[in-house]
N, C-alpha and C. Protein backbone atom coordinates (compact mmCIF):
# COMPACT_ATOMS: atom_id res chain seq x y z
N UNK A 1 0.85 -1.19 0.00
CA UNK A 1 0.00 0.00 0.00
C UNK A 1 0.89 1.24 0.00
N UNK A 2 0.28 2.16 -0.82
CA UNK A 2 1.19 3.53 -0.79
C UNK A 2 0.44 4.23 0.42
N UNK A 3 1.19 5.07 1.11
CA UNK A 3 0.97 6.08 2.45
C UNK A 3 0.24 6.93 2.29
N UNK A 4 0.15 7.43 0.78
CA UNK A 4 -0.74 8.61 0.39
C UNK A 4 -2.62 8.04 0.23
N UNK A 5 -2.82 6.21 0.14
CA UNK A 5 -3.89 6.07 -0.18
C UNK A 5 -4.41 5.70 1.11
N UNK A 6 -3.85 5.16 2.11
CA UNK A 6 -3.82 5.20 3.72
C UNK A 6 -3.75 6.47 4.27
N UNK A 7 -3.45 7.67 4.29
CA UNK A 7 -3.68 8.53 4.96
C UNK A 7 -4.61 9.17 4.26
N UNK A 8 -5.46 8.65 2.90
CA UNK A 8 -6.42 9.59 2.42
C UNK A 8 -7.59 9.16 3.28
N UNK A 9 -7.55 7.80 3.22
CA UNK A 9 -8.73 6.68 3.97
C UNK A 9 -9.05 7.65 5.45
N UNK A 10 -8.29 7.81 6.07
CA UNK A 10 -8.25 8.34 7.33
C UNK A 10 -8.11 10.08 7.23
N UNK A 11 -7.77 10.38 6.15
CA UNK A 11 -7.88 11.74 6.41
C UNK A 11 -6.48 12.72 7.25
N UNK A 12 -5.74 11.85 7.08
CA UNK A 12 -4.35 12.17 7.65
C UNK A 12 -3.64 13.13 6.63
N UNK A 13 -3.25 14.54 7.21
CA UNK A 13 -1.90 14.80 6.11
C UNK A 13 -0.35 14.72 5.96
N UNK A 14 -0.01 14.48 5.09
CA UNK A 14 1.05 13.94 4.91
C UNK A 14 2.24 15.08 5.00
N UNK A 15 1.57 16.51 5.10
CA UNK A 15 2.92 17.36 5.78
C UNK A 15 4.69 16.89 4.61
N UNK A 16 4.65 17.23 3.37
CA UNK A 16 5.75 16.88 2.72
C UNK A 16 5.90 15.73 2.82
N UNK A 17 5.50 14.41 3.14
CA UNK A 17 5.62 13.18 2.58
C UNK A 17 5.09 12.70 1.30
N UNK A 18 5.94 12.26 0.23
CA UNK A 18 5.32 12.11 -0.76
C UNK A 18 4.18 10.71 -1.14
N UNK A 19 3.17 10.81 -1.21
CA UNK A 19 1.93 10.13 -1.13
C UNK A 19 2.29 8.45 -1.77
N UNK A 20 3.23 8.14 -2.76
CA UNK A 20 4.21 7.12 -3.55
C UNK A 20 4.52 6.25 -2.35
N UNK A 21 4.91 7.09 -1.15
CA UNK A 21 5.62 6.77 -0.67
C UNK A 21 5.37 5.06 -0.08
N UNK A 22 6.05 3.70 -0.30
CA UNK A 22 5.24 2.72 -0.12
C UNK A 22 5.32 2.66 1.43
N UNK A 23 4.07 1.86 2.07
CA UNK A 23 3.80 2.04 3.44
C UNK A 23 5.20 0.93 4.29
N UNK A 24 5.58 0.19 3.72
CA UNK A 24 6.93 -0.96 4.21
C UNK A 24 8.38 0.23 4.54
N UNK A 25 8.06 1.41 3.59
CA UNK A 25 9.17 2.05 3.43
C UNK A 25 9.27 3.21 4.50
N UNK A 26 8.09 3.91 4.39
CA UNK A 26 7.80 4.91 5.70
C UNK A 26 7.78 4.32 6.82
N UNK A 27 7.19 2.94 7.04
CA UNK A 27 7.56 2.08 8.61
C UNK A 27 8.83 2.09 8.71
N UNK A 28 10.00 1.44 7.92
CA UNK A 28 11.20 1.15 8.38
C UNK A 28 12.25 2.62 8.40
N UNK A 29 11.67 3.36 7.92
CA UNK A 29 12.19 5.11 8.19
C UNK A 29 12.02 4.82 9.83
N UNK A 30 10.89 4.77 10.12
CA UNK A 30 10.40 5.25 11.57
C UNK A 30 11.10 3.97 12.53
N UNK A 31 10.91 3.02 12.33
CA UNK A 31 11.69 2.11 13.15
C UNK A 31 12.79 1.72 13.30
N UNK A 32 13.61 2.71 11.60
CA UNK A 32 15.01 2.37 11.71
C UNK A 32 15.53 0.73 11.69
N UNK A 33 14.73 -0.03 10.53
CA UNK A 33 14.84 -0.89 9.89
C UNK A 33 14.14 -1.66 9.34
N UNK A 34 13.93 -2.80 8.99
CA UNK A 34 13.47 -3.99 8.52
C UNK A 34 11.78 -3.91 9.18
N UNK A 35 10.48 -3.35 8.58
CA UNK A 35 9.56 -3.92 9.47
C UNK A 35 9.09 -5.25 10.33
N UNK A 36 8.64 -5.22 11.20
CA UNK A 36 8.39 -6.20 11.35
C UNK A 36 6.74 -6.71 12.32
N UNK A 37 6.42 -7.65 12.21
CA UNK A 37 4.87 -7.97 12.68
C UNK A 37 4.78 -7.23 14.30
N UNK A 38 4.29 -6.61 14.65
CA UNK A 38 4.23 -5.64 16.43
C UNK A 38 4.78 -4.62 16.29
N UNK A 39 5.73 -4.21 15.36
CA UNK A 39 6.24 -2.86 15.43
C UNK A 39 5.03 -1.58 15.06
N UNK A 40 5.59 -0.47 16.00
CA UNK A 40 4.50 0.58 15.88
C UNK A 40 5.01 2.00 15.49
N UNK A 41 4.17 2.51 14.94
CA UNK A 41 5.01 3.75 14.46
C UNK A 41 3.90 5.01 14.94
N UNK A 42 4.49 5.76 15.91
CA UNK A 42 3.51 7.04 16.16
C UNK A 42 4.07 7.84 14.87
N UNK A 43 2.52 8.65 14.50
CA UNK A 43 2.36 9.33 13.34
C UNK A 43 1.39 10.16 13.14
N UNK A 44 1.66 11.40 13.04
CA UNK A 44 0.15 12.30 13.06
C UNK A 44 -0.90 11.74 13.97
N UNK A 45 -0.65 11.81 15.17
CA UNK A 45 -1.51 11.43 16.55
C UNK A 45 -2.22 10.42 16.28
N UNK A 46 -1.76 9.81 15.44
CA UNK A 46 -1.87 7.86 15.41
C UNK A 46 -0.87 7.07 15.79
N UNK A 47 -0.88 5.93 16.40
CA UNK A 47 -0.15 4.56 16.28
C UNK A 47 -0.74 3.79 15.56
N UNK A 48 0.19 3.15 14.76
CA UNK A 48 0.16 2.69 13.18
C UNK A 48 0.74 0.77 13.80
N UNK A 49 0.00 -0.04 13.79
CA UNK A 49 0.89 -1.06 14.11
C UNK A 49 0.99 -2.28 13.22
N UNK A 50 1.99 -2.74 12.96
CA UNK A 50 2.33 -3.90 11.80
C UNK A 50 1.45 -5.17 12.15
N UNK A 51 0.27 -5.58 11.92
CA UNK A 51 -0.03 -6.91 11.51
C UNK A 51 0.23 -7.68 10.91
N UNK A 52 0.43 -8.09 9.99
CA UNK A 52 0.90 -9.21 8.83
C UNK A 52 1.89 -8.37 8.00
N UNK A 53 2.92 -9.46 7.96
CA UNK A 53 3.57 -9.06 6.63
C UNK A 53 3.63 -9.87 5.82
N UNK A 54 3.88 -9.36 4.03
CA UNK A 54 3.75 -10.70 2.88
C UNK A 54 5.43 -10.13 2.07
N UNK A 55 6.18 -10.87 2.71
CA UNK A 55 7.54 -10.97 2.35
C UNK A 55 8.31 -9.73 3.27
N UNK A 56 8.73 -8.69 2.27
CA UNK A 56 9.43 -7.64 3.06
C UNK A 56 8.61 -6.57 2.77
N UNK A 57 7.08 -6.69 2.62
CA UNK A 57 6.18 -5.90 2.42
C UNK A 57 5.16 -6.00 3.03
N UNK A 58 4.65 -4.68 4.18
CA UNK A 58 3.17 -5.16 4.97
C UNK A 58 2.03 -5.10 4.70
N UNK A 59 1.78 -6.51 4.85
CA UNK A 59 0.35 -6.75 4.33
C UNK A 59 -0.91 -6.07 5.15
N UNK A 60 -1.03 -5.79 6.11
CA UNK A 60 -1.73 -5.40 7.06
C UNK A 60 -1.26 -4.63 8.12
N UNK A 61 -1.72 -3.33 8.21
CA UNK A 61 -1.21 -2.61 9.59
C UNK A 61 -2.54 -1.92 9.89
N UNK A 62 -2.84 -2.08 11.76
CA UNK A 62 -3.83 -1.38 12.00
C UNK A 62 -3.37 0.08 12.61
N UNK A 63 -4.52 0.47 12.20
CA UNK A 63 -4.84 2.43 13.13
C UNK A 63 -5.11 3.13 14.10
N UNK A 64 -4.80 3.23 14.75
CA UNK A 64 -5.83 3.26 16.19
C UNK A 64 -5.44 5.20 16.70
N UNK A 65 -6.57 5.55 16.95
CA UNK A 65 -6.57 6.85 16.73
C UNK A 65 -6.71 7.23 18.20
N UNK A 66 -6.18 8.30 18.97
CA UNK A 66 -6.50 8.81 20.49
C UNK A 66 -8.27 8.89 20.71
N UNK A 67 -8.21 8.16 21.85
CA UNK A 67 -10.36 7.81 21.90
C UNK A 67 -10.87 9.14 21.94
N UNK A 68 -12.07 8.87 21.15
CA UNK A 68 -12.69 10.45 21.15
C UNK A 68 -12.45 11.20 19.46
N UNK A 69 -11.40 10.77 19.18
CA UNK A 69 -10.69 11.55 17.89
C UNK A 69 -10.97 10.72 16.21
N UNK A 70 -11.46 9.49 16.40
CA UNK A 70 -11.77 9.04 15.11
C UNK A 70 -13.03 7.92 15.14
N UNK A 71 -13.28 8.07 13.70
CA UNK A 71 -14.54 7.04 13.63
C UNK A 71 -14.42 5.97 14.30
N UNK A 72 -13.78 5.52 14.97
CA UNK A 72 -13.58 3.51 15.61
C UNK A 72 -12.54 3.92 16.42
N UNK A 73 -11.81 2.69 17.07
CA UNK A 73 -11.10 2.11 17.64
C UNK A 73 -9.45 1.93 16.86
N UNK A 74 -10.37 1.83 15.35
CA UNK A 74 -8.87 1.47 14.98
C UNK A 74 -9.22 0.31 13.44
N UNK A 75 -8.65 0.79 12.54
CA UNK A 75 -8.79 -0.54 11.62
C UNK A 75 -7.64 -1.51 10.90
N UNK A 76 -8.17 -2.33 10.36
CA UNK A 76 -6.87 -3.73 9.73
C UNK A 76 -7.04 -2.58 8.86
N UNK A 77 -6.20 -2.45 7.72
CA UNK A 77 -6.15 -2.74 6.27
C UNK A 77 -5.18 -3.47 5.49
């Protein structure tokens, strides 16, 4: 997934990140390597956390937004 079609979903801005940007690639910026399944990345007053991965690319990371501040709890995609 690119970062730009995940933060459109949610309504997040990307503040000079370029939207291309693939989501495996902006995680391992933030974690300072290799993603991996539990790793979390605070981000525009989200934690972003790795669910599944499909090779060296994540298949699934959920959202979870400060309570009060977004539609849910939090979603897979």
């Amino acid at each position: 997934a690119q970062l730009g079609a995940v933060s459109a979903l949610y309504g997040l801005k990307l503040d000079g990140i370029s939207p291309d940007t693939p989501l495996s690639s902006f995680t391992a910026q933030k974690v300072g390597g290799a993603p991996v399944v539990g790793d979390q990345v605070e981000w525009n007053n989200t934690i972003w956390t790795v669910a599944v991965m499909d090779g060296n690319k994540i298949g699934k990371v959920g959202v979870r937004f400060p309570e009060g501040s977004a539609p849910g709890p939090g979603l897979f995609l």
